[in-house]
Structure formats: structure tokens, C-alpha cells
N, C-alpha and C. Protein backbone atom coordinates (compact mmCIF):
# COMPACT_ATOMS: atom_id res chain seq x y z
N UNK A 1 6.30 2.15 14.46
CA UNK A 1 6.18 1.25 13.32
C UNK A 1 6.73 1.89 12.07
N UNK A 2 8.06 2.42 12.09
CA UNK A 2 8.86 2.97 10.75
C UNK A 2 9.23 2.14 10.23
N UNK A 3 9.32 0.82 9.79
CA UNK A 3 10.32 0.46 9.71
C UNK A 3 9.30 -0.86 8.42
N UNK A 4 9.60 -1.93 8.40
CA UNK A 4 8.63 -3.08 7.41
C UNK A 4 7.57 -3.69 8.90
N UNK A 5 7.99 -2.85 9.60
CA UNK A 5 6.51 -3.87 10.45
C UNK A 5 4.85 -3.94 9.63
N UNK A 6 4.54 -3.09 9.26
CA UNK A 6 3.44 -3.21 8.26
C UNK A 6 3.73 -4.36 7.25
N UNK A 7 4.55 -4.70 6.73
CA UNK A 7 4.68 -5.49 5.40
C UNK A 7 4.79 -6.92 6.02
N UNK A 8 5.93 -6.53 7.43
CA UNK A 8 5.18 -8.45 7.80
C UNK A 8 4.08 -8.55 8.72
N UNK A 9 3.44 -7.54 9.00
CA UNK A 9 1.74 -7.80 9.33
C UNK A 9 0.96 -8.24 8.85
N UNK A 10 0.95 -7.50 7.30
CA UNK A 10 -0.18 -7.86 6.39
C UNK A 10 0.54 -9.23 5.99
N UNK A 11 2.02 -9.59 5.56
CA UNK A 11 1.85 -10.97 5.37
C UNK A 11 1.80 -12.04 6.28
N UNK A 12 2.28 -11.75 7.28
CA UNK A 12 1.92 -12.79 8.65
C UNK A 12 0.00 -13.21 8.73
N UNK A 13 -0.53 -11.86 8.58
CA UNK A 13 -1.97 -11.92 8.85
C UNK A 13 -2.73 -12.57 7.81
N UNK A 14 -1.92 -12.23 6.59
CA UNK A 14 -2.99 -12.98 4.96
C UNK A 14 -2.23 -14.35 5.04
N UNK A 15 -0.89 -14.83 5.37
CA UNK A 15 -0.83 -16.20 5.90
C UNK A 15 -1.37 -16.95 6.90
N UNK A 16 -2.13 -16.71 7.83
CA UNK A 16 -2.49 -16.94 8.21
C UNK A 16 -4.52 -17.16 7.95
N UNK A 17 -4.75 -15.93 7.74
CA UNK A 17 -6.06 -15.81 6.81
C UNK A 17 -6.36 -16.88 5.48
N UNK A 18 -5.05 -17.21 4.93
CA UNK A 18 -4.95 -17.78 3.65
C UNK A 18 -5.08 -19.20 4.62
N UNK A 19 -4.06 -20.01 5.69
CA UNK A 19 -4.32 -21.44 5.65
C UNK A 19 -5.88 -21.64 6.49
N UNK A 20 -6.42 -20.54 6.98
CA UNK A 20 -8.03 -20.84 7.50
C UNK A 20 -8.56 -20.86 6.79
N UNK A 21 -8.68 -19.71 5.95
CA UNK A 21 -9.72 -19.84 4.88
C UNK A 21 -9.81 -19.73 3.51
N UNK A 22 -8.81 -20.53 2.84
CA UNK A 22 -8.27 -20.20 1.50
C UNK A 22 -7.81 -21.39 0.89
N UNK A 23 -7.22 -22.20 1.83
CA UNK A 23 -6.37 -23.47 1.50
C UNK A 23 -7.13 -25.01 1.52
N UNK A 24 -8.57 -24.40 1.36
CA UNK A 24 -9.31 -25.70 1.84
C UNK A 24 -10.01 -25.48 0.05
N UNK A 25 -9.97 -24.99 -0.53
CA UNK A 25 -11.02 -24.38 -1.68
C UNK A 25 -9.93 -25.58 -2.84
N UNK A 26 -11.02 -26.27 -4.17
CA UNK A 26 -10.27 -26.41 -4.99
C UNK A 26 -8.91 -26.01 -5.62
N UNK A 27 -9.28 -24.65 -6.32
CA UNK A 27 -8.29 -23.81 -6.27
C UNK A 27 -6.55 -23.75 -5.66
N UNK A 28 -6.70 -23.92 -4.70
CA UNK A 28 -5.84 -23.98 -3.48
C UNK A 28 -5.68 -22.79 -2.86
N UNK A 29 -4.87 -22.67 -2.12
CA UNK A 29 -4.96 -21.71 -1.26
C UNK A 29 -4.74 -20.04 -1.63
N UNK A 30 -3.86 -19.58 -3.88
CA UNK A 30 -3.52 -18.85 -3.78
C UNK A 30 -4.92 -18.75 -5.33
N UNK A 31 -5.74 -19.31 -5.21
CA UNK A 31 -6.60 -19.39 -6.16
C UNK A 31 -7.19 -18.09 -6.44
N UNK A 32 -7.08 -18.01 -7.93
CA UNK A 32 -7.46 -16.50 -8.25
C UNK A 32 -9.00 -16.34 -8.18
N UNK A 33 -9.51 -15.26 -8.03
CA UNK A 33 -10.93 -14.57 -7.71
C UNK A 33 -11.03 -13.57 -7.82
N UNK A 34 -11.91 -13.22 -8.71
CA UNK A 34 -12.16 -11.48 -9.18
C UNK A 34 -12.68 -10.79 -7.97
N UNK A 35 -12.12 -9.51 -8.30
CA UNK A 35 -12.41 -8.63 -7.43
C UNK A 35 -12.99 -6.90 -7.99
N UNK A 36 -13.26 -6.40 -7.68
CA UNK A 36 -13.95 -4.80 -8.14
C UNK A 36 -12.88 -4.29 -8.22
N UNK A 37 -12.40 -3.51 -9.93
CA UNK A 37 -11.08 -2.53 -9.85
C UNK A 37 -11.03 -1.26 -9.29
N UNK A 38 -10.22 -0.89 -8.65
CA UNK A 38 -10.29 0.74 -8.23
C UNK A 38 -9.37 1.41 -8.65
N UNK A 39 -9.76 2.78 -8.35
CA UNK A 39 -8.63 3.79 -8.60
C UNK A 39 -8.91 4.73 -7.40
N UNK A 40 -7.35 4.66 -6.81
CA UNK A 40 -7.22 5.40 -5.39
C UNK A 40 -6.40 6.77 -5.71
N UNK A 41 -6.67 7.86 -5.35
CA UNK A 41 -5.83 9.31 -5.37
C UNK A 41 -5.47 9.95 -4.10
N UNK A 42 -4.79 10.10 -3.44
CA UNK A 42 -4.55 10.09 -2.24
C UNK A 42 -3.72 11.53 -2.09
N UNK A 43 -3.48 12.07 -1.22
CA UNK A 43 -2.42 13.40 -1.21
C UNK A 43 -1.99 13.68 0.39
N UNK A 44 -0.88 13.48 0.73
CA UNK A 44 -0.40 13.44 2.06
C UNK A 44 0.99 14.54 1.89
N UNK A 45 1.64 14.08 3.11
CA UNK A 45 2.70 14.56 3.15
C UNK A 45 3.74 14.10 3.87
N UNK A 46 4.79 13.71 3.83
CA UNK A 46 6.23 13.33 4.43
C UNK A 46 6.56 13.75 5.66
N UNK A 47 6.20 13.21 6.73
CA UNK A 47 6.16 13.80 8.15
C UNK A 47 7.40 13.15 8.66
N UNK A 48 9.09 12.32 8.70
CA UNK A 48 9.54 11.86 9.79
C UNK A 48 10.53 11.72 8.91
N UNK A 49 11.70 11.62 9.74
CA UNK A 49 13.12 11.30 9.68
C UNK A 49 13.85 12.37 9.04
N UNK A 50 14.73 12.24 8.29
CA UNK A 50 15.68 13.24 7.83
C UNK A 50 15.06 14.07 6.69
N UNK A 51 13.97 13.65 6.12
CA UNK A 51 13.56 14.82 5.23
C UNK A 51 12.71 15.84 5.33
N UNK A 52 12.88 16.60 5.02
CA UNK A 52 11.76 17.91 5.02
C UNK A 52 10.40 17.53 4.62
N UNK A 53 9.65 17.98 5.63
CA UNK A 53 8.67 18.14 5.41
C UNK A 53 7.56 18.33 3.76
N UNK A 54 7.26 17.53 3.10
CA UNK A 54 6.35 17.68 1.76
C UNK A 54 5.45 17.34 1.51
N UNK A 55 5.23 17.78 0.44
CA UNK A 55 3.61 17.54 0.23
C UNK A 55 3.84 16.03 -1.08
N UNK A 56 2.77 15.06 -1.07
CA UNK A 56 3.24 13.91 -1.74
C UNK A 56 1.54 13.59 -2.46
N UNK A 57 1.93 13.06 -3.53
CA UNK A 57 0.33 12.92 -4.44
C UNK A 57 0.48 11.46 -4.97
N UNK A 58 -0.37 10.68 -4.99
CA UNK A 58 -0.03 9.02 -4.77
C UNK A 58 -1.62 8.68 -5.69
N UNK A 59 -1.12 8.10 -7.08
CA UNK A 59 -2.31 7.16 -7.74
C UNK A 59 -1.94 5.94 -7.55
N UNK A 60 -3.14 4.42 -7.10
CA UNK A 60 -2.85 3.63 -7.05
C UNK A 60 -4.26 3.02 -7.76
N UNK A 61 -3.75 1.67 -8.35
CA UNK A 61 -4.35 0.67 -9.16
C UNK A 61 -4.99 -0.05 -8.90
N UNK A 62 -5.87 -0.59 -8.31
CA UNK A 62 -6.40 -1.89 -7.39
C UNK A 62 -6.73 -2.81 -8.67
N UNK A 63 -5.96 -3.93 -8.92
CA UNK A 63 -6.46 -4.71 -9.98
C UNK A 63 -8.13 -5.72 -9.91
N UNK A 64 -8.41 -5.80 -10.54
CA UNK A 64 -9.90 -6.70 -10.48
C UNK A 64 -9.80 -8.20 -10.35
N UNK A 65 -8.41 -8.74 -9.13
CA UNK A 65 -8.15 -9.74 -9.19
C UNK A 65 -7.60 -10.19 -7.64
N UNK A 66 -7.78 -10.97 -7.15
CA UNK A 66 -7.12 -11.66 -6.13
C UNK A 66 -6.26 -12.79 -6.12
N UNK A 67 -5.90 -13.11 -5.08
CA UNK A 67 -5.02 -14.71 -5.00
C UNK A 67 -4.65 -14.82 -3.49
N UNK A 68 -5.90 -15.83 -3.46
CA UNK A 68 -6.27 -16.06 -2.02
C UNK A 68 -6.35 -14.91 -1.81
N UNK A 69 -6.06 -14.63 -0.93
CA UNK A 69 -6.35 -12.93 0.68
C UNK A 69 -5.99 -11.24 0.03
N UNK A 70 -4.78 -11.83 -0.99
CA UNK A 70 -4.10 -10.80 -1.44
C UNK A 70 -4.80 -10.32 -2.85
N UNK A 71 -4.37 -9.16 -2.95
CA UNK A 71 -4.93 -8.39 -3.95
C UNK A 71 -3.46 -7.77 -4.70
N UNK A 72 -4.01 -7.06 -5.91
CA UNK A 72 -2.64 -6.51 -6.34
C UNK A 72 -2.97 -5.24 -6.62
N UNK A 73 -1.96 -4.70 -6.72
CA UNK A 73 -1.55 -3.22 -6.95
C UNK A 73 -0.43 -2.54 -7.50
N UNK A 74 -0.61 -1.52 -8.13
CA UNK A 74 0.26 -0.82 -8.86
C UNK A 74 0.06 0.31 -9.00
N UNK A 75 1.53 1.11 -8.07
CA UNK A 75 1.21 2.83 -7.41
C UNK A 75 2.51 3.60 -8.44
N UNK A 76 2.02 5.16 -8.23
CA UNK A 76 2.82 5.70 -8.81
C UNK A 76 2.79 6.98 -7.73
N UNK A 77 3.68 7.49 -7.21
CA UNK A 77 3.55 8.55 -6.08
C UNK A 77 4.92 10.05 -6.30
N UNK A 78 4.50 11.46 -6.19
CA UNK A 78 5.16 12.12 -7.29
C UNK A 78 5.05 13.48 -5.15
N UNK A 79 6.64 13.59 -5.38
CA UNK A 79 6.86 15.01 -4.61
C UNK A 79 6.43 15.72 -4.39
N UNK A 80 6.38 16.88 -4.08
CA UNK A 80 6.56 18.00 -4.53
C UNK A 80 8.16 18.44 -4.66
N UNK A 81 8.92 18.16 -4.66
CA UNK A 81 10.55 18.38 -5.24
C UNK A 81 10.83 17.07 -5.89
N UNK A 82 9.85 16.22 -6.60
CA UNK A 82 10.58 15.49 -7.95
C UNK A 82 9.98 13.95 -7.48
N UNK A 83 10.51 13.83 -6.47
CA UNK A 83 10.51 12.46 -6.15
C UNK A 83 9.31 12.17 -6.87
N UNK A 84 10.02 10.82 -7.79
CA UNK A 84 8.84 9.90 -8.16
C UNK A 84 9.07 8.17 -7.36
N UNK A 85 8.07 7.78 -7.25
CA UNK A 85 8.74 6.65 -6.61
C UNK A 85 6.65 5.92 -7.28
N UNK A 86 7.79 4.34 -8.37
CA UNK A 86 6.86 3.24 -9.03
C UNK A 86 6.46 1.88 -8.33
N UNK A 87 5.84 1.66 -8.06
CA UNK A 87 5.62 0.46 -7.28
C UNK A 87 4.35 -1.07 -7.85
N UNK A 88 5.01 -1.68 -7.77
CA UNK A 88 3.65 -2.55 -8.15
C UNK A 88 3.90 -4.19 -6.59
N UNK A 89 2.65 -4.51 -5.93
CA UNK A 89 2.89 -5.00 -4.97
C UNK A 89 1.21 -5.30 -4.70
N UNK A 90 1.06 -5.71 -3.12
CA UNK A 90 -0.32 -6.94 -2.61
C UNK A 90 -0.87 -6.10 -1.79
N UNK A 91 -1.75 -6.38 -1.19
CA UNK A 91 -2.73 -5.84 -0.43
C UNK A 91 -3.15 -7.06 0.82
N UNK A 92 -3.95 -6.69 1.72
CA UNK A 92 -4.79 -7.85 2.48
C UNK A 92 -5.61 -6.18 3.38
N UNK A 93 -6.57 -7.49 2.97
CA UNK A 93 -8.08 -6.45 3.91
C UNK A 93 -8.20 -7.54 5.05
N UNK A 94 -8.52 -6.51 6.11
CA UNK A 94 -9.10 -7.21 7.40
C UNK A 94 -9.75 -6.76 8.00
N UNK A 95 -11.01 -8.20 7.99
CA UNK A 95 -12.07 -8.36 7.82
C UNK A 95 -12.88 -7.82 9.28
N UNK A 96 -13.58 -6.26 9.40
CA UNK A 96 -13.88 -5.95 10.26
C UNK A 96 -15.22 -6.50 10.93
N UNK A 97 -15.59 -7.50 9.99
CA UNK A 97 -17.62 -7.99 10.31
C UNK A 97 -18.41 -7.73 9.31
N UNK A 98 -17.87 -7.06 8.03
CA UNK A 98 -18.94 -6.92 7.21
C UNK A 98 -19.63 -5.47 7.19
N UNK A 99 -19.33 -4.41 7.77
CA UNK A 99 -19.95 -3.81 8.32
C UNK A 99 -18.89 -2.17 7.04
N UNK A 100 -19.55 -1.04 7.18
CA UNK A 100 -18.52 -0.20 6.45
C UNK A 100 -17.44 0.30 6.45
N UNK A 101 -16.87 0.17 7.67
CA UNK A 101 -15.31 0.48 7.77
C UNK A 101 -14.37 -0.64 7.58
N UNK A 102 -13.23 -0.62 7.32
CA UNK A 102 -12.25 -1.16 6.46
C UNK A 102 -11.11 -1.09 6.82
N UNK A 103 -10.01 -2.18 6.96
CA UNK A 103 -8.63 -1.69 7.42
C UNK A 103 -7.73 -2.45 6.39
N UNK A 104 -7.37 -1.13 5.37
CA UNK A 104 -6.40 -2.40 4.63
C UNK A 104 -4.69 -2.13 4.60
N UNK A 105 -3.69 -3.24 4.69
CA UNK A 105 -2.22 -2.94 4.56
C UNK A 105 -1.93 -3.68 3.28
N UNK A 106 -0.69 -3.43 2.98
CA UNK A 106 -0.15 -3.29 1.71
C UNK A 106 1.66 -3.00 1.71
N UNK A 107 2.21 -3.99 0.88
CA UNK A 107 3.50 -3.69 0.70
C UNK A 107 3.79 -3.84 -0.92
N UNK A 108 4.73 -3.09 -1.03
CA UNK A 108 4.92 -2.76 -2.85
C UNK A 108 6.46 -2.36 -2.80
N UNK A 109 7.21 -3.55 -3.44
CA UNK A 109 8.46 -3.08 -3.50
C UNK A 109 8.58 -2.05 -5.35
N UNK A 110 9.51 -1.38 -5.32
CA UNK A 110 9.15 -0.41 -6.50
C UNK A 110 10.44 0.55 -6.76
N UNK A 111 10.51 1.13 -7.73
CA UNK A 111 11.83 2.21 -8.14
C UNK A 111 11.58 3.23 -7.75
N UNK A 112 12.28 4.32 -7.47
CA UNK A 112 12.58 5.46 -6.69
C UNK A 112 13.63 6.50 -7.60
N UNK A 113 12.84 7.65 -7.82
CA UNK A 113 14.18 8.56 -8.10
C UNK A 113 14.03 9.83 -7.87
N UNK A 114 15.23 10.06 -7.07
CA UNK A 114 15.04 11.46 -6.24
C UNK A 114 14.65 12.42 -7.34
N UNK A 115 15.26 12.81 -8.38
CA UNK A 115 14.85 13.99 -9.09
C UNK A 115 15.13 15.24 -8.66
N UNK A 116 16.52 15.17 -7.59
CA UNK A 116 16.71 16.37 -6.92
C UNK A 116 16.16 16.64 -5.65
N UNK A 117 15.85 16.19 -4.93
CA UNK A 117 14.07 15.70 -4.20
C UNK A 117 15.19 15.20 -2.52
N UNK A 118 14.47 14.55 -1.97
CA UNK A 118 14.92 13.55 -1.32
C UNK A 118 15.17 12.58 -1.33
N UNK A 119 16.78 12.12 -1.26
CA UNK A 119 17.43 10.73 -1.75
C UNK A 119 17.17 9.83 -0.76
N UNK A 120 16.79 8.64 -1.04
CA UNK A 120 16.36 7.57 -0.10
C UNK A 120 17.11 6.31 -0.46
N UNK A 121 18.25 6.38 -0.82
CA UNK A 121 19.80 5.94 -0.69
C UNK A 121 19.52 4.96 -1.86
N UNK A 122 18.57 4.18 -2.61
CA UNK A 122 18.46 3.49 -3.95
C UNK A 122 17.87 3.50 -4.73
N UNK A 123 17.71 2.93 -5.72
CA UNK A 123 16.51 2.74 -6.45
C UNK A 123 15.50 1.71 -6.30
N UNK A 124 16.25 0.99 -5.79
CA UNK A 124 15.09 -0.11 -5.26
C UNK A 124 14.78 1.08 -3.70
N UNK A 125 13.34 1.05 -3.80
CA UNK A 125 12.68 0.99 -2.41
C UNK A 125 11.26 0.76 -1.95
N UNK A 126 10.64 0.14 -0.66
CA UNK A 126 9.88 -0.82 -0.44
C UNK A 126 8.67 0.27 -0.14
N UNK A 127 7.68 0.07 -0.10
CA UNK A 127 6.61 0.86 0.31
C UNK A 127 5.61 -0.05 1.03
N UNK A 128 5.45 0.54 2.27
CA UNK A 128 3.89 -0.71 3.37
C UNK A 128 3.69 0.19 4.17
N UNK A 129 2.29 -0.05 4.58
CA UNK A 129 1.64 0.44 5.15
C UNK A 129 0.43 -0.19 5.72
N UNK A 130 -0.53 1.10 6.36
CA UNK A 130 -2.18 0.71 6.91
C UNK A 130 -2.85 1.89 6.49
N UNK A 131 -4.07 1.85 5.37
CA UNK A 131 -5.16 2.57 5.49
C UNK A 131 -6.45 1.95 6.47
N UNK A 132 -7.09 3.04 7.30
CA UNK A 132 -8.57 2.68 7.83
C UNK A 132 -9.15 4.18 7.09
N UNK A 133 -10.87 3.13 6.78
CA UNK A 133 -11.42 4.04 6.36
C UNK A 133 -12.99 3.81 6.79
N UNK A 134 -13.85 4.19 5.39
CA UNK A 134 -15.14 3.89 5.50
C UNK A 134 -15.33 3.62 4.23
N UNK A 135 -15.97 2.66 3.63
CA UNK A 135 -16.81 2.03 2.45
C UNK A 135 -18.27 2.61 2.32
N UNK A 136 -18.52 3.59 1.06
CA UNK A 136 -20.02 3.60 1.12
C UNK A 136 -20.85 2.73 0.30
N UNK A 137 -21.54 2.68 0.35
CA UNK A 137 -22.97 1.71 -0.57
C UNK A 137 -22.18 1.54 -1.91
N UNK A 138 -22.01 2.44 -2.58
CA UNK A 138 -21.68 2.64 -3.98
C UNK A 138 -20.42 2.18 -4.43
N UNK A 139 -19.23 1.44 -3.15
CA UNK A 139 -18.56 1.38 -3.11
C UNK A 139 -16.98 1.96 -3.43
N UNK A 140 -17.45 3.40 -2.99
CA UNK A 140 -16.26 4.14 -2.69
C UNK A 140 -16.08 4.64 -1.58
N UNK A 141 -14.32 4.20 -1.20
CA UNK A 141 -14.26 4.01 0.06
C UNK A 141 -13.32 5.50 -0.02
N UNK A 142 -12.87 5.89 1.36
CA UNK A 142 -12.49 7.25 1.73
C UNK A 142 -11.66 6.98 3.07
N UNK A 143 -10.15 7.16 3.28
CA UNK A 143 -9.46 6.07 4.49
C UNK A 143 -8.47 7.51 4.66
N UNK A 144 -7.89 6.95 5.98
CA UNK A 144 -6.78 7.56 6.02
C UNK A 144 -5.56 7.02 6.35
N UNK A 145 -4.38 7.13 5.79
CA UNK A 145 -3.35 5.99 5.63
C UNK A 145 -2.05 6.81 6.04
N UNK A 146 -1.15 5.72 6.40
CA UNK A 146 0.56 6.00 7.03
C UNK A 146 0.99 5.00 6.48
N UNK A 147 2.14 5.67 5.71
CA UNK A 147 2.98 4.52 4.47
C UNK A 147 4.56 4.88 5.16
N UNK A 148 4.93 3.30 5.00
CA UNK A 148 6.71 3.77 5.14
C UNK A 148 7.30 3.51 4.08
N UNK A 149 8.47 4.16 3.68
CA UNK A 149 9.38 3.89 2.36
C UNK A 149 10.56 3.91 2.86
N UNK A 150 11.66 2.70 2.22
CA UNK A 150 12.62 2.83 2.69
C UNK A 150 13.42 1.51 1.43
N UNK A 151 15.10 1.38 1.82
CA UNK A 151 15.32 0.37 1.03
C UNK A 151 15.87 -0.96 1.77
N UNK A 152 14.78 -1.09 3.09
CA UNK A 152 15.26 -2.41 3.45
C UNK A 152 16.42 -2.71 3.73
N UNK A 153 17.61 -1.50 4.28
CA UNK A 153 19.14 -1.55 3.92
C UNK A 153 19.74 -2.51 2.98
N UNK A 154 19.23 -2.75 1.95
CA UNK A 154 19.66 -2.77 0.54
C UNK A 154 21.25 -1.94 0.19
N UNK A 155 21.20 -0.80 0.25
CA UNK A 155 21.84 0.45 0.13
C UNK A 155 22.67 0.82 1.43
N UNK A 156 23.93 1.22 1.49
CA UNK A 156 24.36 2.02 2.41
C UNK A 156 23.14 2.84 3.36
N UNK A 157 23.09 4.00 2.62
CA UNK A 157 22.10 4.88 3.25
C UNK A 157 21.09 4.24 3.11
N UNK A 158 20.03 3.99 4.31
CA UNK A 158 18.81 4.03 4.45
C UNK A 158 17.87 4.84 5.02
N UNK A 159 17.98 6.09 4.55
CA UNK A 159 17.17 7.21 5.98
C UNK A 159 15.62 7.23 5.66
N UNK A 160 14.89 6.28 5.06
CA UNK A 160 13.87 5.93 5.22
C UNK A 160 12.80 7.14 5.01
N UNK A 161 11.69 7.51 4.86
CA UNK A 161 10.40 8.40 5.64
C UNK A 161 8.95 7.58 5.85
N UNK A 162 8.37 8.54 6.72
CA UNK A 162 6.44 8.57 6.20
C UNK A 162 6.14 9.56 5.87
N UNK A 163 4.73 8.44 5.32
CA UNK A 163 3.62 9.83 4.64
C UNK A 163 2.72 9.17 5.38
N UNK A 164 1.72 10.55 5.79
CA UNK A 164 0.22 10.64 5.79
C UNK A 164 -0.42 10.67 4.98
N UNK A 165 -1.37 10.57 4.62
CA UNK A 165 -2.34 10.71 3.39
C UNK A 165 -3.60 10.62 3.86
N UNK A 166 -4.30 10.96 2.76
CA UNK A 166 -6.02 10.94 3.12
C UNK A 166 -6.14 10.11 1.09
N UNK A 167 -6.87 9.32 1.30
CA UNK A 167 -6.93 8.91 0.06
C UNK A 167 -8.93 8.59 -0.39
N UNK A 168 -9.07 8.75 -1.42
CA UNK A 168 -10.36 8.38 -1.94
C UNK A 168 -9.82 7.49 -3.11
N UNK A 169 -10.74 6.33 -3.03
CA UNK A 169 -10.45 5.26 -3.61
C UNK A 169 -12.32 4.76 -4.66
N UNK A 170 -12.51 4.95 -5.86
CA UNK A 170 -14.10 4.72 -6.44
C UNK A 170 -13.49 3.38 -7.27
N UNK A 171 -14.70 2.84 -7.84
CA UNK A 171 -14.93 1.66 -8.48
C UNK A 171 -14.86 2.40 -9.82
N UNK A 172 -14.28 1.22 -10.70
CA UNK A 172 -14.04 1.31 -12.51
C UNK A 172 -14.66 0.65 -12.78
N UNK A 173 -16.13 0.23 -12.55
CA UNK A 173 -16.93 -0.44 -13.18
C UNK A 173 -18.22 0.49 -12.80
């Protein structure tokens, strides 16, 4: 799964999530609904394809808002040889029973700049993925996630990577 299979999972799955249970509500189906803001810090590393091996440090935004299934977000994720790469993009959680573990994916298209770093052939490039984790009481959750980045061959070069990460994610309220 290198490749946008994550990005049309989560939207195949929140389209689908959205015409069961979303599209019947006043609102309609992309009707906004607050949600708890977070702040996620995550620190992985670049495991596949043509780049070297690194270490990668990733803040992300969880806004205090929904629309229908999806959630929003806005990441900022920094090298260790430069790479910065900006993203702002959706979310969809799926729905394990209610219970404390959690599986959420996410795609965020966003700017990219090597910085000397590893070139990932544009500036446009896409970021999706899957975190699973655990949710505690207090509602901070603690997951572990595999993100792909790439530019959608947008660009000539597309040599794409992943990251691993371990991320902790607490509530701003």
C-alpha cells in the first residue's frame, strides 16, 4: 500500500459512511459538527524507496470541526536533512464499537521542499495514510501510523517514500 491506496480508502469509506449515516440529517450530508481540537506530535522515520533512511518530526492540527465523517487538518512535518513538507487536508475515523482503540486515515495534499534533503520530484505533494491506536479517558490518544508521500505523478519524478511514526495526539480544551 505505497502508493494513494490509503487516500481512496478513507474516501471510499467516509463516502460511504457519509450516505448511511450523514445524508439523512437536516444539515445534509456534509453538515458541520464540532468536534474536540487536538494537537498531534509524532516522530518516525522514512523507511522505503529511494531515500535514505531518516529520522522525520510531524505536528498536526486536528481542527474542532467536522463535515459529515471528515475532519480537518493541518500538518507541518520537518527532516532531519531539511525536508519540510506543509499540508492542510481530512481525516475519517472508523468506528471500532465505541470501545478505546481507534483507526484513523487521512489524506492532505500540501507543499514540499527538499532543503537539500530528499527531492520528491515537486512541490506539490500528497500525504495519506493509517494511524491505529488507543484513546484514554482523558482523551489522549497514542497510535502508531504509516504515511505515504508522493506527487501523484504530477511531476516527472515521482520516487515517492514512507514514514513510520509513533504519534501522541492530547486535547486543547
Amino acid at each position: 500500500m505505497a502508493d494513494g491506496t490509503f487516500a481512496a480508502l478513507m474516501f471510499g469509506l467516509g463516502l460511504l459512511d457519509m450516505s448511511l449515516n450523514y445524508c439523512g440529517d437536516a444539515g445534509g450530508c456534509l453538515a458541520r459538527s464540532e468536534s474536540r481540537p487536538m494537537l498531534a506530535v509524532s516522530a518516525g522515520e522514512i523507511v522505503r524507496r529511494r531515500a535514505m533512511p531518516a529520522g522525520e518530526v510531524y505536528v498536526r492540527y486536528e481542527f474542532g470541526r467536522r463535515f459529515g465523517p471528515f475532519g480537518n487538518l493541518a500538518g507541518v512535518s520537518l527532516g532531519e536533512r531539511g525536508e519540510l513538507w506543509v499540508g492542510f487536508g481530512q481525516s475519517y475515523d472508523i468506528d471500532l464499537g465505541g470501545g478505546p482503540f481507534f483507526v484513523r486515515l487521512h489524506a492532505m495534499p500540501g507543499l514540499y521542499f527538499p532543503n537539500g534533503g530528499f527531492d520528491l520530484g515537486g512541490l506539490v505533494e500528497f500525504r495519506s495514510g493509517v494511524e491505529v491506536g488507543y484513546e484514554s479517558a482523558a482523551g489522549w490518544r497514542f497510535g502508531f501510523g504509516y504515511d505515504h508521500r508522493s506527487n501523484a505523478g504530477l511531476f516527472a519524478s515521482n520516487p515517492g517514500v514512507e514514514t513510520v511514526h509513533l504519534r501522541v495526539s492530547f486535547p486543547l480544551e
